[in-house]
C-alpha atoms as a PDB file:
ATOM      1  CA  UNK A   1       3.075   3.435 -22.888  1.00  0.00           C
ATOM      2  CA  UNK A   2       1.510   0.028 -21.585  1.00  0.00           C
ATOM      3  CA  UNK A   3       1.278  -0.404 -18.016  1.00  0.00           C
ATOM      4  CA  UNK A   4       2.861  -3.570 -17.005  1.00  0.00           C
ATOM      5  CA  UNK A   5       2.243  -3.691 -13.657  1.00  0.00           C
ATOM      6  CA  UNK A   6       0.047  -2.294 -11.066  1.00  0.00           C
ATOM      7  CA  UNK A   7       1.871  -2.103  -7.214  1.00  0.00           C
ATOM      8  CA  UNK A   8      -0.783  -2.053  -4.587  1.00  0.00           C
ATOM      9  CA  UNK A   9      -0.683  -0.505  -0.703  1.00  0.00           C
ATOM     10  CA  UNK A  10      -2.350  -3.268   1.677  1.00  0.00           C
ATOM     11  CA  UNK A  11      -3.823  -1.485   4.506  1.00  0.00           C
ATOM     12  CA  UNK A  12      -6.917   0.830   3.221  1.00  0.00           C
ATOM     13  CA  UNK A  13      -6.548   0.152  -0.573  1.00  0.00           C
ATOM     14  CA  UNK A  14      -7.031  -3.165  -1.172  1.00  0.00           C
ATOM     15  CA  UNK A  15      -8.786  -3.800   2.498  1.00  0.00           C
ATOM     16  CA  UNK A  16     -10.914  -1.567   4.485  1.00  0.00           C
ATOM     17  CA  UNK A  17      -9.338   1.126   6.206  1.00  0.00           C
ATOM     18  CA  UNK A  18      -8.995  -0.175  10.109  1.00  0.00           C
ATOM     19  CA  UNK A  19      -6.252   1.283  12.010  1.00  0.00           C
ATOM     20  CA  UNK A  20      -6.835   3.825  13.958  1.00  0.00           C
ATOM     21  CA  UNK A  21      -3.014   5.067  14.485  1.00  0.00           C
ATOM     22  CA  UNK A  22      -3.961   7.736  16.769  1.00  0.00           C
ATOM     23  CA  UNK A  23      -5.086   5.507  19.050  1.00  0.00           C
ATOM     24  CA  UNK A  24      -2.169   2.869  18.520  1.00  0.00           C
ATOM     25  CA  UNK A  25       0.264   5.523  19.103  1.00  0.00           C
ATOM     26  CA  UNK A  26      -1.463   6.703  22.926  1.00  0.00           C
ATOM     27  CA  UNK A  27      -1.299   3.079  23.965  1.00  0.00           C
ATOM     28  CA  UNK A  28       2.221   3.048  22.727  1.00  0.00           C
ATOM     29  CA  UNK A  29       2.557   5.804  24.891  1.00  0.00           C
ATOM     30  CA  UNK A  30       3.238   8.730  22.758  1.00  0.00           C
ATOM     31  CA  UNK A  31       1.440  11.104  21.976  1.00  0.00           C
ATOM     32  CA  UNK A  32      -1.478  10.753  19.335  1.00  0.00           C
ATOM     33  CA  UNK A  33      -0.128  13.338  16.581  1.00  0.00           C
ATOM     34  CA  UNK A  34       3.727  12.101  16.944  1.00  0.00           C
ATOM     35  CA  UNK A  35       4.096  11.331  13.471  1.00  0.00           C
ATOM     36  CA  UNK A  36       4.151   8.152  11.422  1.00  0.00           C
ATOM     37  CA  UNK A  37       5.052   4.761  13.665  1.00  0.00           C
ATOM     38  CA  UNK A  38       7.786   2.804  11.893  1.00  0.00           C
ATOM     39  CA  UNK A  39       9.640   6.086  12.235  1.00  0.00           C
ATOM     40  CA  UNK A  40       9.166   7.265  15.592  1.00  0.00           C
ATOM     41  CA  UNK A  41      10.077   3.275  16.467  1.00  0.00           C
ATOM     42  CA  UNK A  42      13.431   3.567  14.551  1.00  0.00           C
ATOM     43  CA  UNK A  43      14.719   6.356  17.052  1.00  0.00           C
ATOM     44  CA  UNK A  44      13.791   3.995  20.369  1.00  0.00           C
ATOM     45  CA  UNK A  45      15.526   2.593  22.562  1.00  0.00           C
ATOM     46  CA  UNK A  46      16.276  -1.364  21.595  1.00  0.00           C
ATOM     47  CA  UNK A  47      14.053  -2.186  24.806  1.00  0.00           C
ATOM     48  CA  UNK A  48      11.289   0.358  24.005  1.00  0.00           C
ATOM     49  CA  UNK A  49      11.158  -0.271  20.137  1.00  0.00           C
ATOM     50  CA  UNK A  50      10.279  -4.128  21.197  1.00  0.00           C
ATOM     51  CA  UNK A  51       7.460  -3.307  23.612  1.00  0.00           C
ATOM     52  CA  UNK A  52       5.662  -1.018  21.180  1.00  0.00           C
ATOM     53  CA  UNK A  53       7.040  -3.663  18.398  1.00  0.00           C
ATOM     54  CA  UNK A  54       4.495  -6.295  20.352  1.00  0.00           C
ATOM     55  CA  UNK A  55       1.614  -3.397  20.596  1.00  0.00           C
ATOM     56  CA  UNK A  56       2.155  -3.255  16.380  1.00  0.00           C
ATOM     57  CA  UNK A  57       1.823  -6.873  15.746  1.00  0.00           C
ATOM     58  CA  UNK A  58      -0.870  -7.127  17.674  1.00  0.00           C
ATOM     59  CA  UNK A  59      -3.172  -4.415  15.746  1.00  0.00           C
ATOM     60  CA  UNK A  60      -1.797  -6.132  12.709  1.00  0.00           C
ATOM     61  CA  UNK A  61      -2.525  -8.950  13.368  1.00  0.00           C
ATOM     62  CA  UNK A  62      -6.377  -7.905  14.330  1.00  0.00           C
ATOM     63  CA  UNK A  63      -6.381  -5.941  10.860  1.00  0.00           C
ATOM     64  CA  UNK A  64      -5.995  -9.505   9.324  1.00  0.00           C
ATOM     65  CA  UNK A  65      -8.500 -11.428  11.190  1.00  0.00           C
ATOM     66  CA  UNK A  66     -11.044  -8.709  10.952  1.00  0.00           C
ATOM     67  CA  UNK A  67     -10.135  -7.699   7.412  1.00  0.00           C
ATOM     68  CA  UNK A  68     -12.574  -6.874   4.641  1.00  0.00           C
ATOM     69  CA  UNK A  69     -11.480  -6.226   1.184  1.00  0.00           C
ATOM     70  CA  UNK A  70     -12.250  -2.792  -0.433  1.00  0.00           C
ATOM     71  CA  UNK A  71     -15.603  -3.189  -3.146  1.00  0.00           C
ATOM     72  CA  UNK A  72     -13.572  -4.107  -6.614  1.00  0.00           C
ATOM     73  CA  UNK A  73     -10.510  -5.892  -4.786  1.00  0.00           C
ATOM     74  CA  UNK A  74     -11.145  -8.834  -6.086  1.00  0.00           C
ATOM     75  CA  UNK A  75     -12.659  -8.243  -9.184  1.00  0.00           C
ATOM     76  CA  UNK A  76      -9.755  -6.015 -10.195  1.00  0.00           C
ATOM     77  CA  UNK A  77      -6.954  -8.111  -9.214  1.00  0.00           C
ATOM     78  CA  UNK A  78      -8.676 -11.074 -11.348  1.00  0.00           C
ATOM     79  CA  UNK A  79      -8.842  -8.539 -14.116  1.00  0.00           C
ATOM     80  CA  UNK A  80      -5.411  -7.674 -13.924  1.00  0.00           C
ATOM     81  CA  UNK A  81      -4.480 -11.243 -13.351  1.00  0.00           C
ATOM     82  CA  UNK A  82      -6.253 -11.926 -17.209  1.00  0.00           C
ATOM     83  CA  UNK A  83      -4.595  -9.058 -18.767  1.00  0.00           C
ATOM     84  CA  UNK A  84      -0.928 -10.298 -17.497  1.00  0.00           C
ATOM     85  CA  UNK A  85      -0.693  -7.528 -15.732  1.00  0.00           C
ATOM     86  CA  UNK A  86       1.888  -8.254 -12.271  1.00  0.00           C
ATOM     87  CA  UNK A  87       0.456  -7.717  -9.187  1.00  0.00           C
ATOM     88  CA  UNK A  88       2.454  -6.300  -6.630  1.00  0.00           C
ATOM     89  CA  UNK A  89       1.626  -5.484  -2.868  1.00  0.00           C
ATOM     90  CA  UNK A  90       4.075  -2.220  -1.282  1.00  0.00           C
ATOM     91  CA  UNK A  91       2.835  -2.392   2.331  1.00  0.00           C
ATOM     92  CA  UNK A  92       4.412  -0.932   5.689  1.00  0.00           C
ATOM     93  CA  UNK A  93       3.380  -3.778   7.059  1.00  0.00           C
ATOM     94  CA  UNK A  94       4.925  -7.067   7.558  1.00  0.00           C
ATOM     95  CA  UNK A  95       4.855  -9.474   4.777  1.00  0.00           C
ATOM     96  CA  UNK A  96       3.258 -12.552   6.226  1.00  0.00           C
ATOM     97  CA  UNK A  97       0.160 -10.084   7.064  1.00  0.00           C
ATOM     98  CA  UNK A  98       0.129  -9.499   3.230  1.00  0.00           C
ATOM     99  CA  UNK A  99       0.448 -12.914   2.474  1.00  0.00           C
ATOM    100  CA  UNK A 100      -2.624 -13.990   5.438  1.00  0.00           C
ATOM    101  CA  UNK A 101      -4.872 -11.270   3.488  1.00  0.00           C
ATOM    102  CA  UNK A 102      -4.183 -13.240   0.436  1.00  0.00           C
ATOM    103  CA  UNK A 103      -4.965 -16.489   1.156  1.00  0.00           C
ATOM    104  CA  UNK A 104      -7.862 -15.231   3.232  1.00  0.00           C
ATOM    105  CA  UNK A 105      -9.622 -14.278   0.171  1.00  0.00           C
ATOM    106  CA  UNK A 106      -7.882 -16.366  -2.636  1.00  0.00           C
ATOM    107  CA  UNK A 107      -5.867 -13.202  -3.493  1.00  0.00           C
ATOM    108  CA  UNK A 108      -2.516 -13.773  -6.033  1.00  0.00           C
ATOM    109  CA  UNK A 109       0.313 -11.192  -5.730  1.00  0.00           C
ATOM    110  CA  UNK A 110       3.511 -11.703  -7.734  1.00  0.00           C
ATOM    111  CA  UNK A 111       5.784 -10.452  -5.019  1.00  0.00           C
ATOM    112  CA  UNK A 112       5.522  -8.167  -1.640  1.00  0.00           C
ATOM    113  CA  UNK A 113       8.089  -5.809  -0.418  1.00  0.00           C
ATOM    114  CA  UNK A 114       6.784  -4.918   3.067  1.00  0.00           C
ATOM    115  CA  UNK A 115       9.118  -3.025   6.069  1.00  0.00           C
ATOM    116  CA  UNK A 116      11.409  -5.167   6.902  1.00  0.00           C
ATOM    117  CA  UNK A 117      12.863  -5.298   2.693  1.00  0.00           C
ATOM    118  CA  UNK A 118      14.613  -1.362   2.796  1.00  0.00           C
ATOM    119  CA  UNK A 119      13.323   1.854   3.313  1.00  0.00           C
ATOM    120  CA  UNK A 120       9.826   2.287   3.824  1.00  0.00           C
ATOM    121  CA  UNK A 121       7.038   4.331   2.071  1.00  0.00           C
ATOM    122  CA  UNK A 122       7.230   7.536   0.887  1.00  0.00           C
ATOM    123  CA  UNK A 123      10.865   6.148   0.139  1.00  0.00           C
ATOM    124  CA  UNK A 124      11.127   4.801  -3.982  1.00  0.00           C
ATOM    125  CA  UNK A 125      12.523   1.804  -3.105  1.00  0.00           C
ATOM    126  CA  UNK A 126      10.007  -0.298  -3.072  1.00  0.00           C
ATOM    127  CA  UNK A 127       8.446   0.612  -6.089  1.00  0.00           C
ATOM    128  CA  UNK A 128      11.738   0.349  -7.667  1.00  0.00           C
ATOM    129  CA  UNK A 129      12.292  -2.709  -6.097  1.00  0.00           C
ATOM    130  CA  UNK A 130       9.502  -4.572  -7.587  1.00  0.00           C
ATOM    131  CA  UNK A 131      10.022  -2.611 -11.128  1.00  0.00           C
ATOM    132  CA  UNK A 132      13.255  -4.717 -10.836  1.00  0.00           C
ATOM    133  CA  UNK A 133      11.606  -8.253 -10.013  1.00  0.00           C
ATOM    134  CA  UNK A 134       8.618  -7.180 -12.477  1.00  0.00           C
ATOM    135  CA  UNK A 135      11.726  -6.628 -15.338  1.00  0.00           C
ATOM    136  CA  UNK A 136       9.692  -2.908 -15.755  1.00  0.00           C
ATOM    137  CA  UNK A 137      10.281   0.793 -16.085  1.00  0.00           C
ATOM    138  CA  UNK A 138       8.596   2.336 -13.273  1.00  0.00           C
ATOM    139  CA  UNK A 139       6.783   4.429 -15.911  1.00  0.00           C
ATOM    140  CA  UNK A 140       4.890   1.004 -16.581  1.00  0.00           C
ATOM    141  CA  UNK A 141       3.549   1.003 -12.935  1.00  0.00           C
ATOM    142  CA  UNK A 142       0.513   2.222 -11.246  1.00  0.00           C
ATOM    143  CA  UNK A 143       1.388   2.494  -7.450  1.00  0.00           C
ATOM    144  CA  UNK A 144      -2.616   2.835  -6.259  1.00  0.00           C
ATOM    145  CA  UNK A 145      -3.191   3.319  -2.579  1.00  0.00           C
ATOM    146  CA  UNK A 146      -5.074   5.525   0.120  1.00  0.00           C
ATOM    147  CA  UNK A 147      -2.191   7.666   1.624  1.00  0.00           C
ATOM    148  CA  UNK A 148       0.035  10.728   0.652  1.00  0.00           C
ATOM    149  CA  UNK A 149       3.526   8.285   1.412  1.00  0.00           C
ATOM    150  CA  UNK A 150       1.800   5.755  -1.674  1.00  0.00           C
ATOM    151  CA  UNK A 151       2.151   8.813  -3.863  1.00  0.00           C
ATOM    152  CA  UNK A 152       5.069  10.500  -2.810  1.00  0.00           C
ATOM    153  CA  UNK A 153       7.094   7.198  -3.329  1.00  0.00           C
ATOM    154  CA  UNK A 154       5.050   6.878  -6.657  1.00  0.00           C
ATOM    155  CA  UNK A 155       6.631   9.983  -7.614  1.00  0.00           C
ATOM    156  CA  UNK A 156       9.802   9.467  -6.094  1.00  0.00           C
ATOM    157  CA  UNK A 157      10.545   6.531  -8.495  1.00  0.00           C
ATOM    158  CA  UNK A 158       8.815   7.872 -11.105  1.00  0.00           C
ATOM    159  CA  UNK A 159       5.878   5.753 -11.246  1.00  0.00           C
ATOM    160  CA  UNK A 160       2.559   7.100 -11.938  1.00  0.00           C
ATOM    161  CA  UNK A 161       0.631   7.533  -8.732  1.00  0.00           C
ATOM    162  CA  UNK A 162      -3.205   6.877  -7.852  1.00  0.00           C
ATOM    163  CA  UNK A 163      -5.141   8.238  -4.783  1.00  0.00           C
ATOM    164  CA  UNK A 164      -8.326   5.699  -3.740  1.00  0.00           C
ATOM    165  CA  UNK A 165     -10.389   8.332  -2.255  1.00  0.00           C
ATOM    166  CA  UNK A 166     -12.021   6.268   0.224  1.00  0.00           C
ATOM    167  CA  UNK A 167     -11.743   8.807   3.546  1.00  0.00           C
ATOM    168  CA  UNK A 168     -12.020  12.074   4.788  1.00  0.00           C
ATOM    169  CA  UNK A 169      -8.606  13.031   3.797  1.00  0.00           C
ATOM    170  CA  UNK A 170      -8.431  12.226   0.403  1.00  0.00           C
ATOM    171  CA  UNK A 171      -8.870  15.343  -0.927  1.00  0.00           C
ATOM    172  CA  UNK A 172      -5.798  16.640   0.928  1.00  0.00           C
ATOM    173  CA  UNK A 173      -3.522  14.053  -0.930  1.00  0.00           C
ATOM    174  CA  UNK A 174      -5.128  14.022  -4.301  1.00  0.00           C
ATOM    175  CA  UNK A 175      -2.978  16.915  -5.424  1.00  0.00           C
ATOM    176  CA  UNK A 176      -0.026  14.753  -5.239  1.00  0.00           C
ATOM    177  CA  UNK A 177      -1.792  11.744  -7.338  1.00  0.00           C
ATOM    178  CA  UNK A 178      -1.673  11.452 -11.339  1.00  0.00           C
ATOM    179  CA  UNK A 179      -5.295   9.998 -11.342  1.00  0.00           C
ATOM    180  CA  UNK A 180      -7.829   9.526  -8.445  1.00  0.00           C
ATOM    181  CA  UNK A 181     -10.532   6.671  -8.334  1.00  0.00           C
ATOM    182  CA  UNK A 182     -13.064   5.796  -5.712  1.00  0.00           C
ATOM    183  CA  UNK A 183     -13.440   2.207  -6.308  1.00  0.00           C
ATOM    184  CA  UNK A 184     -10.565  -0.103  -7.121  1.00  0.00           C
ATOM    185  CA  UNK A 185     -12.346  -0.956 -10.428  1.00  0.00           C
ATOM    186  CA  UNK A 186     -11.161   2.147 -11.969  1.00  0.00           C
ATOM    187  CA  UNK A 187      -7.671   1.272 -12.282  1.00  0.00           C
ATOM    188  CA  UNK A 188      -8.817  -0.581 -15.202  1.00  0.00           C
ATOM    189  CA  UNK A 189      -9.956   2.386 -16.889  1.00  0.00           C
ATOM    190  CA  UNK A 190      -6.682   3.884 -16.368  1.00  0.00           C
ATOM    191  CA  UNK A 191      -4.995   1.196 -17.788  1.00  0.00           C
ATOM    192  CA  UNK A 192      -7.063   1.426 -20.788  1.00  0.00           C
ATOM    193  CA  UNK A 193      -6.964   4.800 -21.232  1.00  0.00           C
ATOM    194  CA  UNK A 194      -2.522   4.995 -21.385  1.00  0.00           C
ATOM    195  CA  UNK A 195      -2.864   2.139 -23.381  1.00  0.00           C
ATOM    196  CA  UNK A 196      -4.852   3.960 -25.891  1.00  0.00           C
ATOM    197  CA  UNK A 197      -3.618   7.180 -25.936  1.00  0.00           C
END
């Protein structure tokens, strides 16, 4: 099977990890090992969920302006790009952050389904979503990113799922992942390799 398509996590795959959540979520006020943020904000109040909403955009928003991509980014994405391989960008962040990253550093995706599109990561629906744009199986997508929610929703859709083992947790989501790489420039070996066998 070809891949057609190769659906990338924004936040830690194709830029440098920067969040620290932990720390987000204490000067949200909660406490540091809540759980994941989009759905602890989902069972606030209307007045609440808009405070910590602002505290959110803000760290975004700093995640942009100090953003670096991940060694291969580029390189792989213009490889992919001359292969007519889609590009597609799954983020639980907000679109236009997606978008800033882009044009920051002359990035091209074919389409973004961020947060605000339908259920979030480790939910399938955004893979599946952008199978549908992409006119694709999902079992002609790599869904590549840095987090056990990028491979659960791999899985979940029935996409083929890879781990970037680029932090000290890696190894506790790799189990979950179909391949793991620790530069971005291996997803080209990947795609080689199913196209092969």
């Amino acid at each position: 099977m070809r891949i057609k398509a190769v659906i990338f996590d924004l936040d830690g795959t194709l830029t440098e990890p920067f969040f620290d959540f932990d720390a987000i979520r204490i000067e949200m006020g909660l406490p540091p090992d809540a759980g994941p943020i989009l759905e602890l904000m989902a069972k606030m109040t209307p007045q609440k969920r808009a405070e910590v909403e602002k505290i959110l955009h803000y760290h975004e928003q700093r995640a942009v302006a100090e953003s670096k991509l991940n060694p291969g980014a580029k390189e792989t994405l213009d490889e992919l790009r001359k292969r007519k391989i889609k590009i597609g960008v799954l983020t639980r962040n907000r679109k236009v952050n997606a978008l800033a990253v882009a044009a920051k550093y002359g990035l091209t995706f074919d389409a973004v389904v961020d947060r605000n599109d339908g259920p979030v990561k480790p939910d399938a629906f955004g893979v599946l979503q952008l199978c549908k744009q992409f006119k694709i199986k999902p079992q002609e997508a790599l869904v590549v990113g840095d987090y056990l929610f990028d491979l659960l929703c791999a899985k979940a859709a029935g996409a083929k799922g890879v781990l970037l083992k680029n932090h000290h947790k890696a190894d506790e989501f790799a189990p979950h992942a179909d391949f793991v790489i620790e530069n971005l420039a291996g997803i080209i070996k990947i795609i080689d390799n199913i196209t092969f066998n």
